[in-house]
Protein backbone atom coordinates (compact mmCIF):
# COMPACT_ATOMS: atom_id res chain seq x y z
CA UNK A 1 16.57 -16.51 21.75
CA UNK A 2 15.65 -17.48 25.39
CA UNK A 3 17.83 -20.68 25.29
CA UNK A 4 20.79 -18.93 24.56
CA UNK A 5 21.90 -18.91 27.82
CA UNK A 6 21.57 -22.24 28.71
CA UNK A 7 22.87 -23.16 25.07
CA UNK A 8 26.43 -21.06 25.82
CA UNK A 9 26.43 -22.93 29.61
CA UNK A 10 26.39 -26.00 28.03
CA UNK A 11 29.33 -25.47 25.59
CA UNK A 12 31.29 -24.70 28.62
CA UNK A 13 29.87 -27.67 30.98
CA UNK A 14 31.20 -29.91 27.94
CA UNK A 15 34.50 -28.79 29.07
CA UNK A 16 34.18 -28.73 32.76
CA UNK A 17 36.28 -31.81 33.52
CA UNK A 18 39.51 -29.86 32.27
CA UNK A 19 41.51 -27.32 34.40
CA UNK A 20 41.59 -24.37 32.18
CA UNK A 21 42.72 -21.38 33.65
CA UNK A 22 39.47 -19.25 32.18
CA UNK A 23 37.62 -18.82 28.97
CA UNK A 24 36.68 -15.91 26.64
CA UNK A 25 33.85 -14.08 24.68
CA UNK A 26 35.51 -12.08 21.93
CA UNK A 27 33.38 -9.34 20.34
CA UNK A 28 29.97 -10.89 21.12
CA UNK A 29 26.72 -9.38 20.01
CA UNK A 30 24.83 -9.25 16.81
CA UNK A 31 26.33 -9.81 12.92
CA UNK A 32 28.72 -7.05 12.53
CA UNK A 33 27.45 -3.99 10.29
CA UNK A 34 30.27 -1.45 9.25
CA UNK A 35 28.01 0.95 7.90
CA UNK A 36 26.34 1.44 11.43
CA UNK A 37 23.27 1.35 9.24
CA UNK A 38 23.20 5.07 8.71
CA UNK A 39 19.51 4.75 7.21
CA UNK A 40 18.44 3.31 10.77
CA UNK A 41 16.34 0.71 8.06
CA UNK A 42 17.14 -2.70 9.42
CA UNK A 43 16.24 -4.54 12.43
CA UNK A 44 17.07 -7.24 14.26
CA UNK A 45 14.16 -9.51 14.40
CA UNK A 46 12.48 -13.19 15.58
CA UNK A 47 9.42 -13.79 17.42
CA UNK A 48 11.29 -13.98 20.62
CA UNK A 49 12.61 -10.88 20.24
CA UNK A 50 8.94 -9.50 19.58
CA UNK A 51 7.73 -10.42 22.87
CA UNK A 52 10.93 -9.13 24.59
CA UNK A 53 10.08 -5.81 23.36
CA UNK A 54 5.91 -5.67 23.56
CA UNK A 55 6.89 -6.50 26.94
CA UNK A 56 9.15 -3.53 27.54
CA UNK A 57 6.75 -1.66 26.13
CA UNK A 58 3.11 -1.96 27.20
CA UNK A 59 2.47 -4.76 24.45
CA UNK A 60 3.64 -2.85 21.18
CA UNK A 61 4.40 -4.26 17.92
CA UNK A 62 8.12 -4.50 17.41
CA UNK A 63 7.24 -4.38 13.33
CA UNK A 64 4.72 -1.55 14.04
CA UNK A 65 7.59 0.58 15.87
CA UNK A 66 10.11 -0.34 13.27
CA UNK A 67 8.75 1.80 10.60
CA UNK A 68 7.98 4.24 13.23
CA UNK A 69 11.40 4.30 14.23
CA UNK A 70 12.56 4.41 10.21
CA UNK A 71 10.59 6.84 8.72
CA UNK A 72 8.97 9.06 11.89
CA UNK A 73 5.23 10.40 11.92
CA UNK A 74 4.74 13.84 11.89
CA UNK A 75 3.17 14.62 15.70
CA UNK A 76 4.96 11.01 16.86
CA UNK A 77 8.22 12.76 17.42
CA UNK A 78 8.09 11.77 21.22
CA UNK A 79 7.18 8.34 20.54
CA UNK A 80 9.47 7.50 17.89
CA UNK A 81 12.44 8.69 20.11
CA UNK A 82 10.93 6.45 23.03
CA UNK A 83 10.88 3.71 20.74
CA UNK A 84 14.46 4.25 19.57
CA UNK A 85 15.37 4.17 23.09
CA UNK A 86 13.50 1.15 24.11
CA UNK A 87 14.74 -0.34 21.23
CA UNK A 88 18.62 0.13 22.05
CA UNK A 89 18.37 -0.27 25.54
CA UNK A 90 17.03 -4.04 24.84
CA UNK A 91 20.31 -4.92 22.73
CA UNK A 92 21.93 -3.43 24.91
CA UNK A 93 20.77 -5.62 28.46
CA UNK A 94 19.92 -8.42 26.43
CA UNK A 95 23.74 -8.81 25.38
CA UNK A 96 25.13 -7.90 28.71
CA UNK A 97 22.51 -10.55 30.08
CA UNK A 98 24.43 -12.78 27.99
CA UNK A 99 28.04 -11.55 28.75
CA UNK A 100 27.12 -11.92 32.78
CA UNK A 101 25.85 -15.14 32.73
CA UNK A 102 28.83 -16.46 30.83
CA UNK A 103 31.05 -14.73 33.28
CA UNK A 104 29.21 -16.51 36.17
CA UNK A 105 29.54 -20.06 34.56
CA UNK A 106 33.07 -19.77 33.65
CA UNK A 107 33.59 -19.44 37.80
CA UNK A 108 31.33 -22.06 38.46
CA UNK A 109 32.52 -24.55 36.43
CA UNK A 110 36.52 -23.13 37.00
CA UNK A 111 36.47 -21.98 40.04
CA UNK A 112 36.57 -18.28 41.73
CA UNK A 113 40.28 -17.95 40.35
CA UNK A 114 39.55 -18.74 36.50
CA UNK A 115 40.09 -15.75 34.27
CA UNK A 116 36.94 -14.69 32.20
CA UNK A 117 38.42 -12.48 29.12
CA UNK A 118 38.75 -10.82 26.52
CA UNK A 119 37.71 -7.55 25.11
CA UNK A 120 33.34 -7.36 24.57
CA UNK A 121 34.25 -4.69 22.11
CA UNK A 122 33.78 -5.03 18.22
CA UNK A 123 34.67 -1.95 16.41
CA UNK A 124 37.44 -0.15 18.62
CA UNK A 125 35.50 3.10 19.04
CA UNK A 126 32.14 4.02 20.88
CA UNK A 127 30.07 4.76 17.51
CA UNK A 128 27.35 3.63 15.78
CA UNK A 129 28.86 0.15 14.49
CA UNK A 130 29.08 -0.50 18.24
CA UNK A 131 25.39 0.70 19.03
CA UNK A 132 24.25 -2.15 16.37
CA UNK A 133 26.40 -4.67 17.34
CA UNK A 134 25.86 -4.63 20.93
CA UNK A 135 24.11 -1.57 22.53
CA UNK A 136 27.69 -0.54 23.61
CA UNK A 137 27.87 -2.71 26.42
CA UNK A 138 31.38 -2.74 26.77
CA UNK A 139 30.85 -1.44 30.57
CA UNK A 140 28.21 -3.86 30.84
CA UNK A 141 29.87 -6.95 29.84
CA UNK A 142 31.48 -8.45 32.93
CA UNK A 143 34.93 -9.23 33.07
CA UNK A 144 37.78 -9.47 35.14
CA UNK A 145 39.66 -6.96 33.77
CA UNK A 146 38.88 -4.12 31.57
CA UNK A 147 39.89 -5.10 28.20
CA UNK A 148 39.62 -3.04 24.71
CA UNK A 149 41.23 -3.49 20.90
CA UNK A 150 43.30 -2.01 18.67
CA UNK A 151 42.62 1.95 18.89
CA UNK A 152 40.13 1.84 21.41
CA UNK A 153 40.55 5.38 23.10
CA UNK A 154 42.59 5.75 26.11
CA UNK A 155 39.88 7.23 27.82
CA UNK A 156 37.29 4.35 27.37
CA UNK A 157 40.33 2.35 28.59
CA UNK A 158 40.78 4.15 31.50
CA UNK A 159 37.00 3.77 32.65
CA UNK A 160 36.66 0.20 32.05
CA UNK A 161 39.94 -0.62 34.19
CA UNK A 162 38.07 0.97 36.85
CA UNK A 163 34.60 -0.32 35.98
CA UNK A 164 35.98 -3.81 36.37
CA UNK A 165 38.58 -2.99 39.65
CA UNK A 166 41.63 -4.55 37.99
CA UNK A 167 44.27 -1.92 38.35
CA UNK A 168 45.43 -2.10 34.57
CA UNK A 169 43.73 -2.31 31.03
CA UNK A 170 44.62 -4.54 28.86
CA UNK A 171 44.65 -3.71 24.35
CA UNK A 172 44.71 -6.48 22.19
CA UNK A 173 47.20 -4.90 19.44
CA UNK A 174 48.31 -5.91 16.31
CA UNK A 175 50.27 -3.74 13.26
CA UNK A 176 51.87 -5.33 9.78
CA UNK A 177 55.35 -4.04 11.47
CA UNK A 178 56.65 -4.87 15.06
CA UNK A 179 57.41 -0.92 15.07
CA UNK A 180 53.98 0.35 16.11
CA UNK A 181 53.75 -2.28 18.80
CA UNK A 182 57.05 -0.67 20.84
CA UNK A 183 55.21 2.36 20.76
CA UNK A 184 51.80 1.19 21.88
CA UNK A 185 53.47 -0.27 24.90
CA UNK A 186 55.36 2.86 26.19
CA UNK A 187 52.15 4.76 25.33
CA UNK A 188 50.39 2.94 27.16
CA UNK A 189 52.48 2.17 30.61
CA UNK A 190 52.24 6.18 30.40
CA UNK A 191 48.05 5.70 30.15
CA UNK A 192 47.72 3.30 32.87
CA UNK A 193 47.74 -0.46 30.98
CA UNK A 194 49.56 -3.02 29.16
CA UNK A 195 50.10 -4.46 25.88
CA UNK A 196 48.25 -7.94 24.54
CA UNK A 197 50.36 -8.63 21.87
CA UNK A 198 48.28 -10.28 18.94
CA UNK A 199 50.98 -11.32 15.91
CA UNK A 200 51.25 -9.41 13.16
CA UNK A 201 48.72 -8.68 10.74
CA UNK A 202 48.62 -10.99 8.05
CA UNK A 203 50.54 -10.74 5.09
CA UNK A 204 50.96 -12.54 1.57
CA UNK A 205 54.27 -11.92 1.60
CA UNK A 206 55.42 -12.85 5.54
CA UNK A 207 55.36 -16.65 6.57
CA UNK A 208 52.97 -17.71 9.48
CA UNK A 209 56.30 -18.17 11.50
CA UNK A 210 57.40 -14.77 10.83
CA UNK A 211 54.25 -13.02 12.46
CA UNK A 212 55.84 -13.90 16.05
CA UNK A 213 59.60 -13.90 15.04
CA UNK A 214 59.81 -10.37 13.85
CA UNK A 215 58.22 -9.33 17.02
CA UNK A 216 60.50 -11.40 19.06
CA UNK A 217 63.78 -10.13 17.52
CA UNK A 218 62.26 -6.02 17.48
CA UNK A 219 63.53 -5.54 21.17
CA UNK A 220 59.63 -5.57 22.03
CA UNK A 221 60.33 -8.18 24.87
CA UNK A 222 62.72 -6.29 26.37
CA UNK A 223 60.39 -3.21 27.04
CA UNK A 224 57.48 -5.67 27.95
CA UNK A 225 60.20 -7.61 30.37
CA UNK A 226 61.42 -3.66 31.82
CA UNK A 227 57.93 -2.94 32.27
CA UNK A 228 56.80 -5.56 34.61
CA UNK A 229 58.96 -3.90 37.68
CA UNK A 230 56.10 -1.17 37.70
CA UNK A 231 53.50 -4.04 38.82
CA UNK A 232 55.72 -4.78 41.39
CA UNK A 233 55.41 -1.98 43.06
CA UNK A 234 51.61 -0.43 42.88
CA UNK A 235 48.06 -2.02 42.05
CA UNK A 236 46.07 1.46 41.26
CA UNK A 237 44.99 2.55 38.41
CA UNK A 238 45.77 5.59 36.40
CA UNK A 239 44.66 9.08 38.13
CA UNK A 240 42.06 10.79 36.15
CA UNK A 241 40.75 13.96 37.89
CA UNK A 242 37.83 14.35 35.19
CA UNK A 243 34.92 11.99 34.29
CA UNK A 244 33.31 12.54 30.82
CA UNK A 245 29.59 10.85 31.46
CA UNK A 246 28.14 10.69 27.89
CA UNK A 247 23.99 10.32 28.02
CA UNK A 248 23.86 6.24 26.89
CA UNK A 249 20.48 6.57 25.48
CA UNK A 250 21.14 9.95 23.59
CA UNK A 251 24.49 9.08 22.25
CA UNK A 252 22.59 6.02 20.51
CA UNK A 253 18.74 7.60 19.70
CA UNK A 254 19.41 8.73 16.06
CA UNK A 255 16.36 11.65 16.14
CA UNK A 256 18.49 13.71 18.70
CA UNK A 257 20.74 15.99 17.24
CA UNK A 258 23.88 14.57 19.82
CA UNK A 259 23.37 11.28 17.94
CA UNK A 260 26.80 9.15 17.40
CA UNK A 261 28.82 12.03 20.06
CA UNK A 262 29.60 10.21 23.40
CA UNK A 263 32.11 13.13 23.78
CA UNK A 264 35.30 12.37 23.22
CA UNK A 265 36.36 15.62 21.68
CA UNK A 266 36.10 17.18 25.82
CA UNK A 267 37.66 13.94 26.90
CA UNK A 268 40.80 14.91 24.19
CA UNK A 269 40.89 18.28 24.65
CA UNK A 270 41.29 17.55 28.87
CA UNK A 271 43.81 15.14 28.30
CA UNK A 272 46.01 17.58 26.27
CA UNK A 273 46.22 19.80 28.64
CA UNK A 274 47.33 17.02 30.90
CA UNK A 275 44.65 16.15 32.65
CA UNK A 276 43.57 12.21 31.43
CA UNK A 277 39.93 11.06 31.71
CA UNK A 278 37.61 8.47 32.04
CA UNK A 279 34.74 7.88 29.68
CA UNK A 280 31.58 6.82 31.16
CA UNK A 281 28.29 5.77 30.09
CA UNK A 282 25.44 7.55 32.39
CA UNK A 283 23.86 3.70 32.59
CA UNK A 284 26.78 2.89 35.12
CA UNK A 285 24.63 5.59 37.56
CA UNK A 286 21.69 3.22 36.99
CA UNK A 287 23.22 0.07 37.68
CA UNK A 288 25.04 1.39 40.47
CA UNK A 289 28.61 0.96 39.40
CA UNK A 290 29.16 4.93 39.76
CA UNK A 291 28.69 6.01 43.19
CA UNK A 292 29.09 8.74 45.65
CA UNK A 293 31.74 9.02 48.31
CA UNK A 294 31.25 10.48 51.66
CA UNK A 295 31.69 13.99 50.60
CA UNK A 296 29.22 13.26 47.38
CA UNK A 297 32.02 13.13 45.14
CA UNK A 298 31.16 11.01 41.78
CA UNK A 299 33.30 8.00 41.93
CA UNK A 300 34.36 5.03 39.84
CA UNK A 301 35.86 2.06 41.37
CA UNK A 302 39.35 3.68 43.23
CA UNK A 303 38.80 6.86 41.12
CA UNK A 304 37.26 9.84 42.90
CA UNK A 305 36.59 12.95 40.47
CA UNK A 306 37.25 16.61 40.95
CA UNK A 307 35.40 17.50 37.71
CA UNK A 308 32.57 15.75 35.78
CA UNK A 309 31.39 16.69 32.80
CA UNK A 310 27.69 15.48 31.74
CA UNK A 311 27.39 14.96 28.17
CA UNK A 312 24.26 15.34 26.27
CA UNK A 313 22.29 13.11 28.84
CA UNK A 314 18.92 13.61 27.20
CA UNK A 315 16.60 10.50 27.95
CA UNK A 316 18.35 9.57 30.79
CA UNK A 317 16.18 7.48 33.05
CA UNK A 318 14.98 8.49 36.84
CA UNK A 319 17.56 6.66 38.43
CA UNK A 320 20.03 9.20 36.43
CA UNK A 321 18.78 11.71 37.03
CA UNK A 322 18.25 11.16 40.78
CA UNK A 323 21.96 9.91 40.93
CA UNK A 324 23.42 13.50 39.10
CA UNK A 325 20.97 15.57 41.06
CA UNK A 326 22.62 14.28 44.31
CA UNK A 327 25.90 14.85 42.70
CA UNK A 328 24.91 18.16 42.16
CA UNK A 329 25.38 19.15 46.00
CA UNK A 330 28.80 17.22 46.49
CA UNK A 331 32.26 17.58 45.97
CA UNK A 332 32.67 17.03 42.42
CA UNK A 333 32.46 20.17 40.17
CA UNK A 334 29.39 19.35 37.61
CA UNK A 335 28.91 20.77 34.26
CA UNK A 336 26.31 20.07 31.61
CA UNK A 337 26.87 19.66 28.22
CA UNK A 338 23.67 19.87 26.16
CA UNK A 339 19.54 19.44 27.50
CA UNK A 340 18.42 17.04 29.46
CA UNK A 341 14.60 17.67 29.55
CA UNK A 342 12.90 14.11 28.91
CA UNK A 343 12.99 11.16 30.47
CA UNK A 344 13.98 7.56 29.16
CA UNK A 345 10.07 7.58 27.44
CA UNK A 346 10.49 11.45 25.62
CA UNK A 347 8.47 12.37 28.29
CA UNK A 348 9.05 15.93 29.55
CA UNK A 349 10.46 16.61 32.99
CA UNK A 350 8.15 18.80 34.97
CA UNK A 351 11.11 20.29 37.08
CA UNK A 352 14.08 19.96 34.54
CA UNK A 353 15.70 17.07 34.25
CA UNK A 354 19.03 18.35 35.98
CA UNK A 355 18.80 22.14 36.89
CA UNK A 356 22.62 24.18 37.37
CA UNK A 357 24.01 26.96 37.74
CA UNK A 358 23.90 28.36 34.07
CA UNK A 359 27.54 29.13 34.55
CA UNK A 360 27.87 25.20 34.60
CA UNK A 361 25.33 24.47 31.42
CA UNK A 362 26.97 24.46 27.91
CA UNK A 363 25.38 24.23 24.34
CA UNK A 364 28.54 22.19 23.05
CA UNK A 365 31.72 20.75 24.44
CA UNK A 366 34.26 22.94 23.43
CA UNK A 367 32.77 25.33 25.50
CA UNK A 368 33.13 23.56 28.58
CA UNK A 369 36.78 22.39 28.54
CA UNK A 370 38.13 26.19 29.95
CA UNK A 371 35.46 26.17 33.08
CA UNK A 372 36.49 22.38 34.08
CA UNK A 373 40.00 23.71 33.36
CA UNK A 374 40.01 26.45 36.22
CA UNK A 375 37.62 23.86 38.39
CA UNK A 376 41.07 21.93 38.35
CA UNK A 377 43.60 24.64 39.18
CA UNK A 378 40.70 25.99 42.18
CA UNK A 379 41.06 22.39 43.55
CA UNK A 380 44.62 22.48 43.01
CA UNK A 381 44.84 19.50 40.92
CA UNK A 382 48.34 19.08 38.96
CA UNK A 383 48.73 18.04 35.41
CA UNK A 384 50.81 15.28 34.01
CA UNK A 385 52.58 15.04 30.52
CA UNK A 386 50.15 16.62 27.97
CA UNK A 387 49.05 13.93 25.76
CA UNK A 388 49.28 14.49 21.70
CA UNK A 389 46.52 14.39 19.65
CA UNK A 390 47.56 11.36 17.19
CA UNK A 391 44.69 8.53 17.46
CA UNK A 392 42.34 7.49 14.99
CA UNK A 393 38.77 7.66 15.63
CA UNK A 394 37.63 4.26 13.97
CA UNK A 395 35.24 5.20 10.76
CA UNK A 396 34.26 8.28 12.30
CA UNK A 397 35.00 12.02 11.23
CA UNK A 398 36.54 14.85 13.06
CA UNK A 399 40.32 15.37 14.29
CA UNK A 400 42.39 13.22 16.04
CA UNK A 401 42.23 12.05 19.62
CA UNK A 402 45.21 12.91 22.36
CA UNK A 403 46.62 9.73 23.15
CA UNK A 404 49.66 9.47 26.10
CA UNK A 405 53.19 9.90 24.48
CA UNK A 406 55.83 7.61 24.98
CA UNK A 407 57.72 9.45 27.14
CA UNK A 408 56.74 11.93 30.13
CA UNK A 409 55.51 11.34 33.71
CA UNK A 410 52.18 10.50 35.18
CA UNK A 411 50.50 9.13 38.48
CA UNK A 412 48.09 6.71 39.68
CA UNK A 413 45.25 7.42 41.87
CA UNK A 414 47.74 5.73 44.83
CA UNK A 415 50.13 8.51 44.70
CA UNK A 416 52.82 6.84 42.83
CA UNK A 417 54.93 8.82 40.21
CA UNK A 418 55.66 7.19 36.84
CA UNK A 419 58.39 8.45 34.63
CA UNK A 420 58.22 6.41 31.34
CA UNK A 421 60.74 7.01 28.71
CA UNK A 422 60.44 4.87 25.43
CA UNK A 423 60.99 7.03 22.53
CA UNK A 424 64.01 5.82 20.45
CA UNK A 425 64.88 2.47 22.13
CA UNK A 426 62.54 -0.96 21.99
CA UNK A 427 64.18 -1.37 26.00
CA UNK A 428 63.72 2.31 27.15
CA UNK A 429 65.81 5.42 26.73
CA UNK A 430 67.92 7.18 29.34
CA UNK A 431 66.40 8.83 32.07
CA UNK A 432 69.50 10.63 33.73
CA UNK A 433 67.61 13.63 35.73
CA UNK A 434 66.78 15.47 38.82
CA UNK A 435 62.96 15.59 39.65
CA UNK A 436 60.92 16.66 42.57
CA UNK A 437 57.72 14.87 44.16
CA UNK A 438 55.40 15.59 47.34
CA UNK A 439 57.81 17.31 48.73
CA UNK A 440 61.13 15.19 48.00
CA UNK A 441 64.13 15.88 45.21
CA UNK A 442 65.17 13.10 43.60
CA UNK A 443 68.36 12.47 41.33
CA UNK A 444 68.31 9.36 39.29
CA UNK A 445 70.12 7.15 36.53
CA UNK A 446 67.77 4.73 34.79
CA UNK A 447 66.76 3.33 31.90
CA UNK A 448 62.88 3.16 30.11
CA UNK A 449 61.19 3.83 33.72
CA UNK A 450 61.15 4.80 37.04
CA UNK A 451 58.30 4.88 39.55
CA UNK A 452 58.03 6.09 43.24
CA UNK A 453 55.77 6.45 45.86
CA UNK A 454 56.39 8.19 49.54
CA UNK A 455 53.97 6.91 52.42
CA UNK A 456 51.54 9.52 54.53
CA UNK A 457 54.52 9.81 57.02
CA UNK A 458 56.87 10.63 53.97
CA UNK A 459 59.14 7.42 53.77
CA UNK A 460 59.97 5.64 50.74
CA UNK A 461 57.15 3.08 50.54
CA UNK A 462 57.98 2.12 46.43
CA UNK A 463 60.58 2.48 44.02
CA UNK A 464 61.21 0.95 40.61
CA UNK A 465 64.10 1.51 37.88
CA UNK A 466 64.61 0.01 35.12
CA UNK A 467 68.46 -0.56 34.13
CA UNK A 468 68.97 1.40 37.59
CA UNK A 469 72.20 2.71 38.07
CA UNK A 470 71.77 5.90 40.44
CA UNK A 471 69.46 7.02 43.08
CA UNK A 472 69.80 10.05 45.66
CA UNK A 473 67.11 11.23 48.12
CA UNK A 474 66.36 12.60 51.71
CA UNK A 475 70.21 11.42 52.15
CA UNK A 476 69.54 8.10 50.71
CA UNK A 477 72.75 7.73 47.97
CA UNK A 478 72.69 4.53 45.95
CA UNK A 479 74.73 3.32 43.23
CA UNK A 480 75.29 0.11 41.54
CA UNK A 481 77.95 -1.35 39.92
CA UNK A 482 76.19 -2.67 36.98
CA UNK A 483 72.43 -1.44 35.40
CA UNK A 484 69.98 -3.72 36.65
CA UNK A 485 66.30 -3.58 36.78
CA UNK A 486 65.01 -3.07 40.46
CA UNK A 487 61.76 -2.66 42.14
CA UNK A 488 60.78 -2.87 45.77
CA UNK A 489 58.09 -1.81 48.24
CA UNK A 490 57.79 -1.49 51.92
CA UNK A 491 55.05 -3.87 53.19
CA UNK A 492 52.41 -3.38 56.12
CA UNK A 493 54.79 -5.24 58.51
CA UNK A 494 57.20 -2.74 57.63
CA UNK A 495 59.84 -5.08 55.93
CA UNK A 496 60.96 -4.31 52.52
CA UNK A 497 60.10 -6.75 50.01
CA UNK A 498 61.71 -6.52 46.26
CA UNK A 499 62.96 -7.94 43.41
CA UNK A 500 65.72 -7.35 40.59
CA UNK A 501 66.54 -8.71 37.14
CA UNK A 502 69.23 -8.19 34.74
């Protein structure tokens, strides 16, 4: 509809003349379908939307295509997968047309500092409910900070903390038990976010009151009040040496054979060998959110990658395709998953669409997961805890997804070290145990966590504890009377800042 926008800015001019601290779009797009429409038989339609489309493409019927894109014409294979891809790539901008401009007049009307939330996904996976709903925008749709639901992957979670340059990710999760929300939250201080605690699920037999009173007496707001010495002490993300970059258009063009696969199997099968990664539509190398650093090195936001894996990126546009051949020649090791031998249109690429070494071109994932493997140990890049496959994947077969235990150590792309341990106890479990890191051996007493970080000249610039007791390093020999939790950093001016609680 082309007054939507200015129908959605006034709603929020309405409430202009009160000092909210932000507003929210929750799972926008188009009526929710959870069949994903499998039959690829229904369209979204209105006259407005007809001349949005014969405008993207040189004055074609939307109706005509339709049936084309349906049932298929034998010698029209080309064109019906152009249309397909014309067709998503309109939900797709159209909605994150919508999402920015509702981003921009939530600041305008509230100011640079108002917070413009929550979570622009629908279904909590990257699949074909999300294609229909919304062109999976969920990179697209501006926010503040990357947000996701439920059993969103970790690795789409990752990305989108990046995408959006807010050092965490925040879930929105909710269970019928307080149980599986102590778990989430260790989980996922181990993968780089926090917890948005939604009350329980509703129940006959549970009273409204009791949704947020069993969660308040589970010993979940102890580990959520533990947790918060780790922001104290670092604002950087979670390290992920490997980007998967699934092909946007292909992932969502049901004629190609890669339909409904943004790759998440090579994104699993990375992170349980410890190495986490970042899910990434190849659309962000359109827009220009994915760039190169000085050494040509693919990077997101603060994340620079040793190892990117291209997945399936058939139809991806010119600007992809100029974008990965220049990553081709720079730092990041590049693999190929799949072809890539037509354009956005189903045109064929005179020259090949992205031409490698064949040692770096594979017919499936699996395949590739050993070669990026070794890329890592050549570049001398360490793993963290292996994650364990245990995740979901939301209405969608094959095996589960690794997911970051709740206990084990990991790092953020700043250099600090974070030792999470969360297994038995709401608060945290011991951690009573002698470690090493760049360089230093460390002895400590804690409880739930402890994270630290050593400046370029090797000093203590961070350290965290929770229910501290104990700390010994580089002659440093610390011990408190009573546990408390701790955290403190060492500022540009060179004074140490900090706080405790207990």
């Amino acid at each position: 509809a082309p007054h939507l926008l200015a129908y959605q800015r006034a709603i929020i001019r309405q409430y202009a003349d009160i000092p909210l601290a932000g507003i929210m779009k929750d799972e926008w797009g188009f009526p929710p379908d959870h069949t994903g429409n499998p039959a690829h038989d229904r369209y979204w339609y209105s006259r407005a939307m007809a001349d949005a489309y014969a405008a993207a493409a040189g004055g074609r019927d939307l109706v005509r295509d339709a049936l084309l894109m349906t049932l298929g014409e034998r010698g029209r294979e080309r064109e019906r997968a152009a249309a397909v891809n014309r067709y998503r790539a309109l939900c797709r901008d159209r909605n994150a047309e919508i999402e920015d401009d509702f981003y921009r007049a939530g600041k305008e009307h509230f100011g640079p500092d108002a917070w413009i939330v929550t979570h622009a996904t629908w279904t909590p996976y990257p699949g074909a409910q999300e294609f229909r709903k919304n062109g999976l925008s969920w990179w697209h749709a501006t926010r503040d900070v990357g947000q996701s639901d439920e059993s969103t992957p970790y690795a789409c979670r990752t990305s989108l903390a990046k995408r959006w340059g807010y050092p965490l990710w925040y879930n929105q999760y909710y269970a019928k038990e307080p149980e599986p929300y102590i778990g989430e939250l260790w989980a996922g201080a181990l993968g780089g976010g926090r917890l948005n605690v939604h009350p329980l699920y509703p129940r006959a037999d549970l009273p409204r009151s009791e949704r947020n009173g069993r969660l308040m007496r589970s010993g979940l707001m102890a580990g959520m009040t533990r947790l918060r010495m780790l922001d104290e002490v670092s604002g950087a993300p979670l390290a992920c040496p490997v980007a998967v970059v699934f092909g946007h258009a292909c992932a969502m063009n049901w004629t190609h054979p890669a339909y409904n696969d943004v790759g998440l199997g090579i994104a699993s099968a990375l992170s349980a060998k410890g190495f986490p990664v970042d899910l990434i539509p190849s659309s962000l190398a359109a827009c220009g959110a994915l760039t190169l650093d000085t050494d040509g090195s693919v990077r997101l936001g603060e994340q620079r990658y040793r190892a990117v894996v291209l997945h399936q990126p058939e139809y991806g546009g010119d600007a992809e395709r100029a974008f990965f051949r220049r990553a081709a020649q720079g730092g990041s090791a590049l693999f190929r998953v799949g072809d890539w031998l037509c354009d956005s249109q189903a045109r064929p690429y005179a020259d090949g669409g992205l031409p490698l070494a064949p040692e770096r071109v594979f017919k499936d994932g699996a395949a590739c997961v050993e070669p990026v493997l070794r890329a890592l140990a050549a570049a001398n890049v360490q793993p963290v805890t292996p994650w364990t496959a245990r995740a979901q994947r939301w209405g969608h077969a094959g095996g589960k997804l690794a997911a970051p235990p709740v206990e084990g150590f990991t790092v953020l792309t700043d250099g600090t070290y974070i030792r999470v341990a969360g297994a038995r106890q709401a608060e945290g479990d011991p951690i009573q145990e002698r470690f090493s890191w760049q360089g230093h051996d460390l002895e400590v007493d804690a409880v739930g966590l402890v994270a630290v970080r050593f400046a370029p000249d090797g000093s203590l610039a961070a350290f965290a504890a929770g229910g501290f007791k104990h700390l010994r390093m580089d002659g440093l020999d610390v011990t408190v009377p009573e546990r408390v939790d701790i955290a403190f950093k060492r500022g540009e001016d060179g004074r140490v800042r900090g706080v405790w609680q207990g």
